[in-house]
C-alpha atoms as a PDB file:
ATOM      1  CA  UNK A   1      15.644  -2.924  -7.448  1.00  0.00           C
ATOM      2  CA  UNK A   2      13.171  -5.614  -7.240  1.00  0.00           C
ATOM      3  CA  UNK A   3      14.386  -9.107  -6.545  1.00  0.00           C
ATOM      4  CA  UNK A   4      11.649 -12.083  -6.792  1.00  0.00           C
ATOM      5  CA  UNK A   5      12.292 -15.218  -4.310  1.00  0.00           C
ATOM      6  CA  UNK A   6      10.802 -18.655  -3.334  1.00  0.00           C
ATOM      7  CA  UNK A   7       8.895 -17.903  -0.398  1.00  0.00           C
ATOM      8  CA  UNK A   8       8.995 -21.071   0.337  1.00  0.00           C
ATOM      9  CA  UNK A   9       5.755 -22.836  -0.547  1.00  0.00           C
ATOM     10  CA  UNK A  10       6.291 -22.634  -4.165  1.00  0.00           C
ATOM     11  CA  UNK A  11       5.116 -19.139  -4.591  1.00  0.00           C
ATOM     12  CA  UNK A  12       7.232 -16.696  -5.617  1.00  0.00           C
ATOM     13  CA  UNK A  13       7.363 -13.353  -3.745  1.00  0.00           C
ATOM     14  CA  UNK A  14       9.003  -9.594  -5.048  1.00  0.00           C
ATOM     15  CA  UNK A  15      11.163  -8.535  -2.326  1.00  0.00           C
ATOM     16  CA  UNK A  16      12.375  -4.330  -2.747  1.00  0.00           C
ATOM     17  CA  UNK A  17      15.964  -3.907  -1.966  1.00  0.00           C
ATOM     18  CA  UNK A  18      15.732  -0.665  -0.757  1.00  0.00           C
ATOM     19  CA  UNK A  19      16.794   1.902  -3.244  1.00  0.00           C
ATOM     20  CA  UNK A  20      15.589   4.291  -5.457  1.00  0.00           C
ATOM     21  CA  UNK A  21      12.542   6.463  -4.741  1.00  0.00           C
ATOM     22  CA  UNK A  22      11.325   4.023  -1.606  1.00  0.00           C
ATOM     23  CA  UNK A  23      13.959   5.183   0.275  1.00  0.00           C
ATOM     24  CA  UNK A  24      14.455   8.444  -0.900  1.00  0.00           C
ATOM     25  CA  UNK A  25      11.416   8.979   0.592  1.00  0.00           C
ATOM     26  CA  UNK A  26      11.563   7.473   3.834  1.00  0.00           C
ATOM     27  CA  UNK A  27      14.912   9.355   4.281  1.00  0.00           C
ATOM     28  CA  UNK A  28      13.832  12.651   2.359  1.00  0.00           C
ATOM     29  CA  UNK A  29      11.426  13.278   5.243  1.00  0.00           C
ATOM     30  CA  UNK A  30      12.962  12.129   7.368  1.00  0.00           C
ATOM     31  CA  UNK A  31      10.596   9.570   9.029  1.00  0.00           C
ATOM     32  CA  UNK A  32      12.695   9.009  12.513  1.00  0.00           C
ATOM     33  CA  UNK A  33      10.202   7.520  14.698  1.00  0.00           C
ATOM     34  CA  UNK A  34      11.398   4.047  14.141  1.00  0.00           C
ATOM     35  CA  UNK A  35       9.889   0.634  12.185  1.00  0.00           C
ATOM     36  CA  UNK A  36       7.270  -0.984  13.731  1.00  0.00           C
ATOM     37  CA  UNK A  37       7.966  -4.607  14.861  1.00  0.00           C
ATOM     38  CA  UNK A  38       6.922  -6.975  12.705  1.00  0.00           C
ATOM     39  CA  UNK A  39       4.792 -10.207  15.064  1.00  0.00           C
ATOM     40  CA  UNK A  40       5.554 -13.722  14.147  1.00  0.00           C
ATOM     41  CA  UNK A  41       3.548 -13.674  10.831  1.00  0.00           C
ATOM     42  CA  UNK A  42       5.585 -10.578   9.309  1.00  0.00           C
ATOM     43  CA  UNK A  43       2.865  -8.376   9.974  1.00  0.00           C
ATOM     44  CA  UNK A  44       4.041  -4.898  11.853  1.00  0.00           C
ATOM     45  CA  UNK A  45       2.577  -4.396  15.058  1.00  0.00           C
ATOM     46  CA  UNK A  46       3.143  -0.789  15.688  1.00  0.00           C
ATOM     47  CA  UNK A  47       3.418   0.483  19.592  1.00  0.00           C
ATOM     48  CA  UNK A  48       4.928   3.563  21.204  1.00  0.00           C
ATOM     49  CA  UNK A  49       3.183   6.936  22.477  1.00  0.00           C
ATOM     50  CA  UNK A  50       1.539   9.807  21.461  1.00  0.00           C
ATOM     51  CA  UNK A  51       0.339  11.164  17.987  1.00  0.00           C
ATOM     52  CA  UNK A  52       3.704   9.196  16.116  1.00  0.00           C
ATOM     53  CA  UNK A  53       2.409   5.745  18.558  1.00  0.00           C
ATOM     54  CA  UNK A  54      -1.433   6.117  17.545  1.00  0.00           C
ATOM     55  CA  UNK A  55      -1.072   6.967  13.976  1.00  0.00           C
ATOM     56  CA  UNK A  56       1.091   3.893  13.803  1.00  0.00           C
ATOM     57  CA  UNK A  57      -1.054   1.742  15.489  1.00  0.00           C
ATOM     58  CA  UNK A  58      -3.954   2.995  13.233  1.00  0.00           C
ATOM     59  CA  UNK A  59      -1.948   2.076   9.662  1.00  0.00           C
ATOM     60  CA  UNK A  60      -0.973  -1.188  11.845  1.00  0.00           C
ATOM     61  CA  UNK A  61      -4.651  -2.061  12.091  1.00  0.00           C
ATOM     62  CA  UNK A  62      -6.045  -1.290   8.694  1.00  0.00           C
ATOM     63  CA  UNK A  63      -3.107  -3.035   7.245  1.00  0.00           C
ATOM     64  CA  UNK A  64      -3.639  -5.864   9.727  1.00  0.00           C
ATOM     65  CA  UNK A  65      -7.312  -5.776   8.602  1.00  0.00           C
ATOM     66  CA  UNK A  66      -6.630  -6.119   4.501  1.00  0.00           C
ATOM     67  CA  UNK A  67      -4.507  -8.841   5.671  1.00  0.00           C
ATOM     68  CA  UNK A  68      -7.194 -10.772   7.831  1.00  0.00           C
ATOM     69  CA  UNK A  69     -10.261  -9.831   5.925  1.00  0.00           C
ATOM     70  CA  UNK A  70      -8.944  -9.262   2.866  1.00  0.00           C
ATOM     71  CA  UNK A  71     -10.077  -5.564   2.768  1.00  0.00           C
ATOM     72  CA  UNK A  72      -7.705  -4.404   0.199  1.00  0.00           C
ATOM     73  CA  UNK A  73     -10.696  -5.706  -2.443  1.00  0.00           C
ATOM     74  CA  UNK A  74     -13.368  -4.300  -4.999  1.00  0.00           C
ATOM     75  CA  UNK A  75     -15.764  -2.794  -2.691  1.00  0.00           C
ATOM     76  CA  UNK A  76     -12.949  -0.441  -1.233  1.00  0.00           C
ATOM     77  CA  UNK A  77     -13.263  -1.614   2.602  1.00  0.00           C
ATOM     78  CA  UNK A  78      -9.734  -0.580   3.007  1.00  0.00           C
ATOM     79  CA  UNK A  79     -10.056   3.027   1.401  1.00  0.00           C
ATOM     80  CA  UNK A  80     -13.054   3.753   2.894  1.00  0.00           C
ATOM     81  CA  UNK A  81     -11.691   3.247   6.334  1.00  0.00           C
ATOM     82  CA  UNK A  82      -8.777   4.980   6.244  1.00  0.00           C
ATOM     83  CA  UNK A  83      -9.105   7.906   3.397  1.00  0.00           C
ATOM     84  CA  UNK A  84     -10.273  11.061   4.254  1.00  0.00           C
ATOM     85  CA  UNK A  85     -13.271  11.791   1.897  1.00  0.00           C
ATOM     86  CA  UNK A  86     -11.224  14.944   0.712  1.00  0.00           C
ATOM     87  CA  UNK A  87      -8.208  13.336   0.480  1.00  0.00           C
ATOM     88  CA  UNK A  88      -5.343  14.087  -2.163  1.00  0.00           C
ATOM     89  CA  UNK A  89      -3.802  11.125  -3.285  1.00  0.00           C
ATOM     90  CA  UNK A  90      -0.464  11.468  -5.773  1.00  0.00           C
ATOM     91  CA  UNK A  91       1.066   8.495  -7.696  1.00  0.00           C
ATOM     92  CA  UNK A  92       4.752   9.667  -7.179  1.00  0.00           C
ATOM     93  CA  UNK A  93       5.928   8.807 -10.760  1.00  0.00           C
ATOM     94  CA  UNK A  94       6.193  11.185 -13.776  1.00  0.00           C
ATOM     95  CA  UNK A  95       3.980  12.671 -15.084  1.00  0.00           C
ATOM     96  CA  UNK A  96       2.627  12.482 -11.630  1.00  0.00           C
ATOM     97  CA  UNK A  97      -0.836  11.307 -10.894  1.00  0.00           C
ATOM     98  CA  UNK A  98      -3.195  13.430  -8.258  1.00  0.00           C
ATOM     99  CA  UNK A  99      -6.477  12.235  -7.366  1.00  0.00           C
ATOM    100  CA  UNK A 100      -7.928  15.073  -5.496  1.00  0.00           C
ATOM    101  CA  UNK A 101     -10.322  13.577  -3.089  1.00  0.00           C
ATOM    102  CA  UNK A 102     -11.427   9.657  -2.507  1.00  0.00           C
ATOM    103  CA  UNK A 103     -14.069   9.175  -5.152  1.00  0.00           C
ATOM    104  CA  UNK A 104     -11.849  10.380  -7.792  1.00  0.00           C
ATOM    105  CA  UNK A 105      -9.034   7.730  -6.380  1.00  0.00           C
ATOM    106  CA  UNK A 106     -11.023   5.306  -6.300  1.00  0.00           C
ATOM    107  CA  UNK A 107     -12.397   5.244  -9.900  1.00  0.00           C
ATOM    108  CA  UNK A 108      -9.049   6.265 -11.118  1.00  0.00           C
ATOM    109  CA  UNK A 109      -6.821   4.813  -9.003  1.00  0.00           C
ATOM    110  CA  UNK A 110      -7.612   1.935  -7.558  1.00  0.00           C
ATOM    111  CA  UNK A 111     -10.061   0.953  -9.778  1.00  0.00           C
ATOM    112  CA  UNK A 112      -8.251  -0.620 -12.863  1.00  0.00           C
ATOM    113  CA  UNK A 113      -6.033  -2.484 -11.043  1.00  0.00           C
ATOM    114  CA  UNK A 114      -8.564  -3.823  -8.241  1.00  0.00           C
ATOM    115  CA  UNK A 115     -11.515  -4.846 -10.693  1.00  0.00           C
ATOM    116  CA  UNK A 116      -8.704  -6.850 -12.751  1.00  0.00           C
ATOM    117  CA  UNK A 117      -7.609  -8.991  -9.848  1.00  0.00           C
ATOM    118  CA  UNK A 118     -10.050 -12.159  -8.572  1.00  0.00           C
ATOM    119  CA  UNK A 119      -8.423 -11.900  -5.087  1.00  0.00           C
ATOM    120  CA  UNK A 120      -8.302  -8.889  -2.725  1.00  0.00           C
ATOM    121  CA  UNK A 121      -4.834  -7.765  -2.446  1.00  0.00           C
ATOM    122  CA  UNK A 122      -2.963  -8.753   0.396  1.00  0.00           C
ATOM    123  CA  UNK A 123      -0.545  -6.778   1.841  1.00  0.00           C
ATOM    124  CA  UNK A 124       2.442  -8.119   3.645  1.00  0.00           C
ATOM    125  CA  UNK A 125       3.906  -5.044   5.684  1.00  0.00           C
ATOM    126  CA  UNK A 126       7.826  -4.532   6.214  1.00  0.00           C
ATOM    127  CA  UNK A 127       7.597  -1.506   8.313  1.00  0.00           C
ATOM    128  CA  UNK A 128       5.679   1.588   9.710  1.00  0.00           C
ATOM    129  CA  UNK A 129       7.841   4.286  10.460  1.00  0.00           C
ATOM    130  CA  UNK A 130       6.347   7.901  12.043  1.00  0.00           C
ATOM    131  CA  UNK A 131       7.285  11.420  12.182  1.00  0.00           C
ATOM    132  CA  UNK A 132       4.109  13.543  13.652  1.00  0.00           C
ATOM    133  CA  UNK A 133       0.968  12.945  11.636  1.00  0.00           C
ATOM    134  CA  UNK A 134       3.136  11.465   8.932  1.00  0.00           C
ATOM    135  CA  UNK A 135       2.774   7.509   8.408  1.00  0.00           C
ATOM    136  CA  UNK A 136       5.572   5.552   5.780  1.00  0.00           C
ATOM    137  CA  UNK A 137       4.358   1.809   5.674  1.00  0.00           C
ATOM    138  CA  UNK A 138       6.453  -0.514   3.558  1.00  0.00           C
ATOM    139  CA  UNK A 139       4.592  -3.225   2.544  1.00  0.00           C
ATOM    140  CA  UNK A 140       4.509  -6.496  -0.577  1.00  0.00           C
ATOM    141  CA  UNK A 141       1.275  -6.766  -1.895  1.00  0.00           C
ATOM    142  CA  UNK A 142       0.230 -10.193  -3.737  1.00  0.00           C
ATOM    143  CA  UNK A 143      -3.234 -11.282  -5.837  1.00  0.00           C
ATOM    144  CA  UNK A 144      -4.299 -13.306  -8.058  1.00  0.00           C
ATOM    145  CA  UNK A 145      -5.125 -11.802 -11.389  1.00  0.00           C
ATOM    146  CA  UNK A 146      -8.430 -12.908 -13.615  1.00  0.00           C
ATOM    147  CA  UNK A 147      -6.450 -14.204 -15.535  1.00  0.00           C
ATOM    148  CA  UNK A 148      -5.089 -16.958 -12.949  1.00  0.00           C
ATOM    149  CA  UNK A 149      -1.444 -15.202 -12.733  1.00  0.00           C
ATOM    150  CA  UNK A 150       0.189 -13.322  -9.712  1.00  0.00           C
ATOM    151  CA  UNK A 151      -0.062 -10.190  -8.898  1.00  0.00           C
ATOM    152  CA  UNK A 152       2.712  -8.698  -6.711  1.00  0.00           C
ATOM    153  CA  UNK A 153       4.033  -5.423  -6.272  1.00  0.00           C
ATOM    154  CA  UNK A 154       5.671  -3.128  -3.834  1.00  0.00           C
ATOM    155  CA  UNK A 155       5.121   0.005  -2.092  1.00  0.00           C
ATOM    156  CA  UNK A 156       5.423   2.749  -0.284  1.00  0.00           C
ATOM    157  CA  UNK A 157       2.389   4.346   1.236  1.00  0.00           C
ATOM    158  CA  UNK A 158       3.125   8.058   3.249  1.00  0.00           C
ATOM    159  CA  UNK A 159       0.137   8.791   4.648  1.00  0.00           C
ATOM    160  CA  UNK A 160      -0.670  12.310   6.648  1.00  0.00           C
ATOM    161  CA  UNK A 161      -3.166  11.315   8.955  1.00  0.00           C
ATOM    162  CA  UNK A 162      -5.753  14.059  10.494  1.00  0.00           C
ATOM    163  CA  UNK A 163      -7.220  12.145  13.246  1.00  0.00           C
ATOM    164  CA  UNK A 164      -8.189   8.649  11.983  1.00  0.00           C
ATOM    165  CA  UNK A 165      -8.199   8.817   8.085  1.00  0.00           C
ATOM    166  CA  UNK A 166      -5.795   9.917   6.229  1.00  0.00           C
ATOM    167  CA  UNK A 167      -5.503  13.518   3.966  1.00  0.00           C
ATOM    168  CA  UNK A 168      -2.951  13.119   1.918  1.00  0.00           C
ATOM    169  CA  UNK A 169      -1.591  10.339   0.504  1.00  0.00           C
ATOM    170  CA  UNK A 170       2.274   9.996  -1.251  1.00  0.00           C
ATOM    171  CA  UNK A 171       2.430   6.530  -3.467  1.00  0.00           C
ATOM    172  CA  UNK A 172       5.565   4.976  -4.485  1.00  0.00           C
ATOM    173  CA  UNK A 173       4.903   1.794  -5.991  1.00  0.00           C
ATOM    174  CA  UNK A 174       6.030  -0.807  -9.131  1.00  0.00           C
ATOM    175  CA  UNK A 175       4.501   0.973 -12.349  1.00  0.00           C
ATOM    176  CA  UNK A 176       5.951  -1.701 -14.612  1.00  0.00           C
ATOM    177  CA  UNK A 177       3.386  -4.110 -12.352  1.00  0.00           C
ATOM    178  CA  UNK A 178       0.591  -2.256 -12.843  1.00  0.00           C
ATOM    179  CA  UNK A 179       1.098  -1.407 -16.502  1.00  0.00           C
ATOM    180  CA  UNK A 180       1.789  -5.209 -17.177  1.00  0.00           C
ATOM    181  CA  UNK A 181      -0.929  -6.042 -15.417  1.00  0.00           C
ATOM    182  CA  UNK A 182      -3.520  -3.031 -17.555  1.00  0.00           C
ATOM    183  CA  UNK A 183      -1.920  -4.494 -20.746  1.00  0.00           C
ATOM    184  CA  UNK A 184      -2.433  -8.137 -20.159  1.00  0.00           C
ATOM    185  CA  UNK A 185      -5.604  -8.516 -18.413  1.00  0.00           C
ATOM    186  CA  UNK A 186      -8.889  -6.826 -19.884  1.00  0.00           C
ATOM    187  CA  UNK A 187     -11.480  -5.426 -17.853  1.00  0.00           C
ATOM    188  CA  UNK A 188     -14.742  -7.175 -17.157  1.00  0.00           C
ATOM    189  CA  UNK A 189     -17.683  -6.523 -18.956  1.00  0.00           C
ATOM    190  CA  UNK A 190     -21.210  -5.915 -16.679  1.00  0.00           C
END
């Protein structure tokens, strides 16, 4: 369930209330290592040792980065950092959708919804949780669409990480977000 509140500064923000296939999947495989704490601007700083520690620490710092540099953006800073070029990335919805390395994601992928926003997308991350080489991060993401309006959805990234990119990829995210978002705002012409 998705639940929209003030954040605040006039701006209203989707908030997940856990449920559904978000946390199916965090408890499904059974991601144990424990959320990473979130510093005083609700970004997660993640810590600890070993392979669970460093690969959380890694998804820490790229989200960290879209954040700061607003890398989440057209020219797929974000994905290029952390995707394997071989990568397989599923869309968990049905019919499922598997992109099976980086270039196809990105054209397929990422593309229509990146090229229709006029801000990066900015991620917002709830927690990083770690079992091994596998990576959950919970995160908000907000933009502003060409067409002046708000983008916001959530997700649920599980990454398995082979050193420091990523090879697989598991999305859970808002399709009704990114289908009213297709629908409503056309893509630029060159």
């Amino acid at each position: 369930m998705i639940m929209e509140i003030d954040d605040g500064q006039g701006r209203l923000r989707r908030r997940a209330l856990l449920g559904g296939s978000a946390a199916a999947a965090v408890g499904l495989l059974g991601l144990s290592a424990g959320p990473a704490q979130a510093d005083g601007g609700g970004r997660a700083q993640a810590g600890g040792g070993g392979r669970e520690g460093r690969n959380k620490r890694r998804l820490a710092q790229v989200f960290r980065g879209a954040t700061e540099r607003g890398t989440l953006n057209k020219t797929n800073d974000f994905y290029l950092d952390i995707l394997h070029p071989d990568v397989e990335w599923t869309v968990m919805a049905e019919p499922r959708r598997i992109y099976s390395n980086r270039a196809d994601f990105l054209a397929g992928g990422s593309a229509p919804v990146l090229e229709r926003l006029a801000t990066p997308l900015y991620p917002d991350v709830h927690a990083i949780y770690a079992d091994g080489d596998v990576v959950s991060v919970l995160w908000d993401g907000t933009a502003t669409a060409l067409d002046g309006q708000p983008y916001l959805n959530t997700f649920n990234w599980v990454f398995t990480m082979r050193g420091r990119q990523a090879i697989r990829v598991r999305a859970y995210l808002d399709l009704i977000a990114v289908n009213n978002l297709v629908e409503r705002v056309p893509l630029p012409t060159t």
